[in-house]
C-alpha atoms as a PDB file:
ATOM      1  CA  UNK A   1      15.832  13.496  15.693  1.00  0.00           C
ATOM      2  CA  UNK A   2      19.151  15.370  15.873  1.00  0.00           C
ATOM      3  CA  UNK A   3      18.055  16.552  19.676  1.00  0.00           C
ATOM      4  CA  UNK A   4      16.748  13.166  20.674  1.00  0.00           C
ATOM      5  CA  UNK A   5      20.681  11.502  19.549  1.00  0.00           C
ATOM      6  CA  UNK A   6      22.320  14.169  21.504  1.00  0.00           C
ATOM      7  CA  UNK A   7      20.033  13.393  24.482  1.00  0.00           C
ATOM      8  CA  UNK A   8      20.856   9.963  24.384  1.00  0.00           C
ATOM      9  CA  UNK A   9      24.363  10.142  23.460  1.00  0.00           C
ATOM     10  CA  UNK A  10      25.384  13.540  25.707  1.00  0.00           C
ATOM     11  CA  UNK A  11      23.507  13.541  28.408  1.00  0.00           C
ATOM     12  CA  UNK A  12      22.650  10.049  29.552  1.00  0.00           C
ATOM     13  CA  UNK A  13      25.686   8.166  27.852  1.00  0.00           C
ATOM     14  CA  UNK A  14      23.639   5.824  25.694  1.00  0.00           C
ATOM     15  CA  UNK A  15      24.529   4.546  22.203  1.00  0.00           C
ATOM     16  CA  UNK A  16      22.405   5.375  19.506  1.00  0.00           C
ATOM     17  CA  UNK A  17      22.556   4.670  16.034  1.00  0.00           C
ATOM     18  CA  UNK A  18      24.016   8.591  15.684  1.00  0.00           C
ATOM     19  CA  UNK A  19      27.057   6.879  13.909  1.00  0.00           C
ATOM     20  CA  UNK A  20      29.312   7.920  16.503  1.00  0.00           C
ATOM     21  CA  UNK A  21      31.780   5.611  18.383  1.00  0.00           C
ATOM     22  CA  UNK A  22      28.962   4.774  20.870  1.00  0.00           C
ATOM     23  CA  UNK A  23      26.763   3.950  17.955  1.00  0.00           C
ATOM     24  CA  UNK A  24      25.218   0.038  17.922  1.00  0.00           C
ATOM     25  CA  UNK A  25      23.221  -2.321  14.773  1.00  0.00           C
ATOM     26  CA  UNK A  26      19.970  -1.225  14.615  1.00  0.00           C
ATOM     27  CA  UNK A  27      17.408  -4.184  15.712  1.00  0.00           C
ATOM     28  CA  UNK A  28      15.714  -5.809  12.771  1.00  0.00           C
ATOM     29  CA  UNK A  29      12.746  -7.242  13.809  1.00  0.00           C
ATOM     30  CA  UNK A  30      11.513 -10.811  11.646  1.00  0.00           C
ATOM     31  CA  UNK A  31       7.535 -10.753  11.749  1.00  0.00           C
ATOM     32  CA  UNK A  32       5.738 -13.395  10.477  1.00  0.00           C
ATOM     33  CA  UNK A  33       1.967 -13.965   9.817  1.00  0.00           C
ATOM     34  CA  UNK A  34      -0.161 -15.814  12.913  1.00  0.00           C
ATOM     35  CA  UNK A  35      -2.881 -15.798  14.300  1.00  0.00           C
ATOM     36  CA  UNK A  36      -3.283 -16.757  18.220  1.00  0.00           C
ATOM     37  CA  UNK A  37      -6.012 -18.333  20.230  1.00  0.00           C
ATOM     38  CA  UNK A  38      -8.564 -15.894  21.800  1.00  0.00           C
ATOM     39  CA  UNK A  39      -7.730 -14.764  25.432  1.00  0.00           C
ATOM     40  CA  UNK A  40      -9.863 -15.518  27.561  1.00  0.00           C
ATOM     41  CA  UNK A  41     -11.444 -18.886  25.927  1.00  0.00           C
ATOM     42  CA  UNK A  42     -13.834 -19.581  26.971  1.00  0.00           C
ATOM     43  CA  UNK A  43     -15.172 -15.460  26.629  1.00  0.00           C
ATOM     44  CA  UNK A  44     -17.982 -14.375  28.486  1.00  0.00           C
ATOM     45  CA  UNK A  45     -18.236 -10.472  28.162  1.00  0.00           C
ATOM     46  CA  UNK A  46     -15.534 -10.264  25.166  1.00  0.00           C
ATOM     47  CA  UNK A  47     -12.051 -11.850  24.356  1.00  0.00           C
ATOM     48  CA  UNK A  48      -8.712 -10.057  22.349  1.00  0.00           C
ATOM     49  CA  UNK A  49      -7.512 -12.013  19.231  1.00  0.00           C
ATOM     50  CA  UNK A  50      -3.710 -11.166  18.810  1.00  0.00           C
ATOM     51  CA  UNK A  51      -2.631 -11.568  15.460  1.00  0.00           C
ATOM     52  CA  UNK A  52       0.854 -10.592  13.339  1.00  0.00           C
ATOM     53  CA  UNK A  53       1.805  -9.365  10.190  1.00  0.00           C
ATOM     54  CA  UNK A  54       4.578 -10.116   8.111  1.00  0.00           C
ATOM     55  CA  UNK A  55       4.167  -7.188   5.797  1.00  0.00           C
ATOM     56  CA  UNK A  56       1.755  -3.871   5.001  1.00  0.00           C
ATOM     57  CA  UNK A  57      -1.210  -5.456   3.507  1.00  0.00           C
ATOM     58  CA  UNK A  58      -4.840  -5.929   4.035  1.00  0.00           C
ATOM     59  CA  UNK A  59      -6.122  -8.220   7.146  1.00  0.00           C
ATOM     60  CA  UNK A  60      -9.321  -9.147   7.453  1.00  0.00           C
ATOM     61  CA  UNK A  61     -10.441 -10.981  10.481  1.00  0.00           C
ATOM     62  CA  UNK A  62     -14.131 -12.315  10.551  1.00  0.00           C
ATOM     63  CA  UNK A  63     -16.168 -14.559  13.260  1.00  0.00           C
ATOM     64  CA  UNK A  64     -18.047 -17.024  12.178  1.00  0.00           C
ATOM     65  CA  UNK A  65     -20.787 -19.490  13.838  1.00  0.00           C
ATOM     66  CA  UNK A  66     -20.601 -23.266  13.779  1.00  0.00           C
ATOM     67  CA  UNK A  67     -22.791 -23.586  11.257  1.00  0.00           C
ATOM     68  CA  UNK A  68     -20.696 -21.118   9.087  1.00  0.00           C
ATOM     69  CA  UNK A  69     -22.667 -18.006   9.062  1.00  0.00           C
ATOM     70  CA  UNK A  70     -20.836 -14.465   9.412  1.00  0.00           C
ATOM     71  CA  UNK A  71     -21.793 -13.217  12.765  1.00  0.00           C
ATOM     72  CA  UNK A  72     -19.368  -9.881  11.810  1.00  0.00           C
ATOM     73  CA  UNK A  73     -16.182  -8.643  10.512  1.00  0.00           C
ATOM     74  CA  UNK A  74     -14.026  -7.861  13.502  1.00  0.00           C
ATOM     75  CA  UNK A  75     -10.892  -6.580  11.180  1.00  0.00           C
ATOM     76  CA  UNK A  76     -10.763  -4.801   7.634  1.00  0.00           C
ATOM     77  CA  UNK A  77      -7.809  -2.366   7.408  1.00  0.00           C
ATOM     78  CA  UNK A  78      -4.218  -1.911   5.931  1.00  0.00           C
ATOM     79  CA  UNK A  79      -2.205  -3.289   8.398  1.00  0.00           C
ATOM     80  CA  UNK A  80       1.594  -2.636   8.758  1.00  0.00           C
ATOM     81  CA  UNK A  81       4.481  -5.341   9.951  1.00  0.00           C
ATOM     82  CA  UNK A  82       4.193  -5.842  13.590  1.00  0.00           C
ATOM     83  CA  UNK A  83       1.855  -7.657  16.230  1.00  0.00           C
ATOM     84  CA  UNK A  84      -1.781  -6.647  16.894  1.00  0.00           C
ATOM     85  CA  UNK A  85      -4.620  -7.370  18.226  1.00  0.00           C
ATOM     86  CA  UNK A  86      -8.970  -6.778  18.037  1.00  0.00           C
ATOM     87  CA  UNK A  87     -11.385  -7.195  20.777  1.00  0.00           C
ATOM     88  CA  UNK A  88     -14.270  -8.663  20.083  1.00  0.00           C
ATOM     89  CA  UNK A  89     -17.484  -7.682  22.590  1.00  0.00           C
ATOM     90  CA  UNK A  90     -19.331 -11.209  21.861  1.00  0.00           C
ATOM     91  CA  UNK A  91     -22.007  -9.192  19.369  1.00  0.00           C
ATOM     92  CA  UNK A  92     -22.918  -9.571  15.629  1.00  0.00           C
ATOM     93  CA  UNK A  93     -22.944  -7.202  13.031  1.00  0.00           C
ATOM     94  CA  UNK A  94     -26.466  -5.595  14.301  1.00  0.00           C
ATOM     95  CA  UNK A  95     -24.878  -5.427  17.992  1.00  0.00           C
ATOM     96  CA  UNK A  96     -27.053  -8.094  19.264  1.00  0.00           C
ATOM     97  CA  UNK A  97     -24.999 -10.668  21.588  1.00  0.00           C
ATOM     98  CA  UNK A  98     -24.330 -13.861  20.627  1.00  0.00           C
ATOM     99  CA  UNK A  99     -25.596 -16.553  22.319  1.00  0.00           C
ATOM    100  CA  UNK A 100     -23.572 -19.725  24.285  1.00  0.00           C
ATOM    101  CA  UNK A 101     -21.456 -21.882  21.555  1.00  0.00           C
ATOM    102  CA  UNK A 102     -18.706 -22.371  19.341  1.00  0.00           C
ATOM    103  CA  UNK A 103     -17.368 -20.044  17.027  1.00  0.00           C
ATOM    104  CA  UNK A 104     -14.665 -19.615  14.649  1.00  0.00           C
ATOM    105  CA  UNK A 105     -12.716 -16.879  13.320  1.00  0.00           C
ATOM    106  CA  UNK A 106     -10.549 -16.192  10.532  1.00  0.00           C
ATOM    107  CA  UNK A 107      -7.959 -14.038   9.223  1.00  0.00           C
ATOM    108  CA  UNK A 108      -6.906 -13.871   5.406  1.00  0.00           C
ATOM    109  CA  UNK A 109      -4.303 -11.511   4.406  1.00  0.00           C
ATOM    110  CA  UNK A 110      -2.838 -12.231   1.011  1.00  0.00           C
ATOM    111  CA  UNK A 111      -1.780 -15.872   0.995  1.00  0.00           C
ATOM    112  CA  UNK A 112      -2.102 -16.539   4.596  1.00  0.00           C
ATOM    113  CA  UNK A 113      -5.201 -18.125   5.996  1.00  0.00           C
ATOM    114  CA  UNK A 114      -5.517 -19.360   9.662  1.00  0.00           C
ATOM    115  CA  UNK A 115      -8.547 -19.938  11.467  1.00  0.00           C
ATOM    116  CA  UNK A 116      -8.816 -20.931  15.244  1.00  0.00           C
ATOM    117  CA  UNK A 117     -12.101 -21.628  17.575  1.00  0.00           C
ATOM    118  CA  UNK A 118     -13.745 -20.178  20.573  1.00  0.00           C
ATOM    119  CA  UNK A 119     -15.961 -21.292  23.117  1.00  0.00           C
ATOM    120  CA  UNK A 120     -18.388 -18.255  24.385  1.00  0.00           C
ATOM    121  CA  UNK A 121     -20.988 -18.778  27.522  1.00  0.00           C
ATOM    122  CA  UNK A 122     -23.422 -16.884  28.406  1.00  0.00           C
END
C-alpha cells in the first residue's frame, strides 16, 4: 500500500489519502437495496438482473412463473455492499428452457423484498 501512495503521490502528483498535504476525504459510497428491471425485456436467449445491496447479508434472487411455480434460484450467496448483477440463460432448475411468457423474479435479503416481471419469447 505504502508503494502504491508513493506512486501516486511522487511520481504522478496525485492526492491520495497518504495523509500528506496532497491528501483528499475518502469517498463514502451510500448503497441502498434495489432491484432493477431485467435488460433486455423482453429476453430471448438470456437477460442480466442488476440488483444492490445496502449491507453484507444473504440475497436470494429466484424466478418464478405466472402461475407461481419456482422455475430456479438464480442467486443464493453472502453478498457484500455494492451493485451486482446475475444472468439468467432463460432455463429452469433441470436446464430445460423456458418457454414464451411472463415471469417474475424476486429478491429477499433481510427485510427487503422487491419483485419485478419479465416478458421472455421464444
Amino acid at each position: 500500500m505504502d508503494l502504491l501512495l508513493t506512486i501516486m503521490e511522487d511520481i504522478f502528483d496525485l492526492p491520495s489519502n497518504g495523509g500528506g498535504p496532497a491528501s483528499v476525504d475518502p469517498v463514502v459510497v451510500d448503497y441502498r437495496w434495489a432491484l432493477a428491471q431485467n435488460v433486455p425485456n423482453p429476453c430471448i436467449n438470456g437477460t442480466r438482473i442488476r440488483y444492490q445491496t445496502a449491507r453484507e447479508g444473504r440475497v436470494q434472487i429466484r424466478i418464478y412463473d405466472a402461475l407461481g411455480r419456482r422455475v430456479c434460484v438464480l442467486v443464493d450467496a453472502v453478498k457484500e455492499p455494492g451493485v451486482h448483477s446475475a444472468r439468467w440463460d432463460g432455463c429452469n432448475h433441470v436446464g430445460e428452457r423456458v418457454s414464451s411468457g411472463v415471469y417474475f423474479y424476486k429478491m429477499e435479503a433481510g427485510d427487503f423484498t422487491a419483485t419485478r416481471k419479465m416478458l421472455v419469447l421464444r
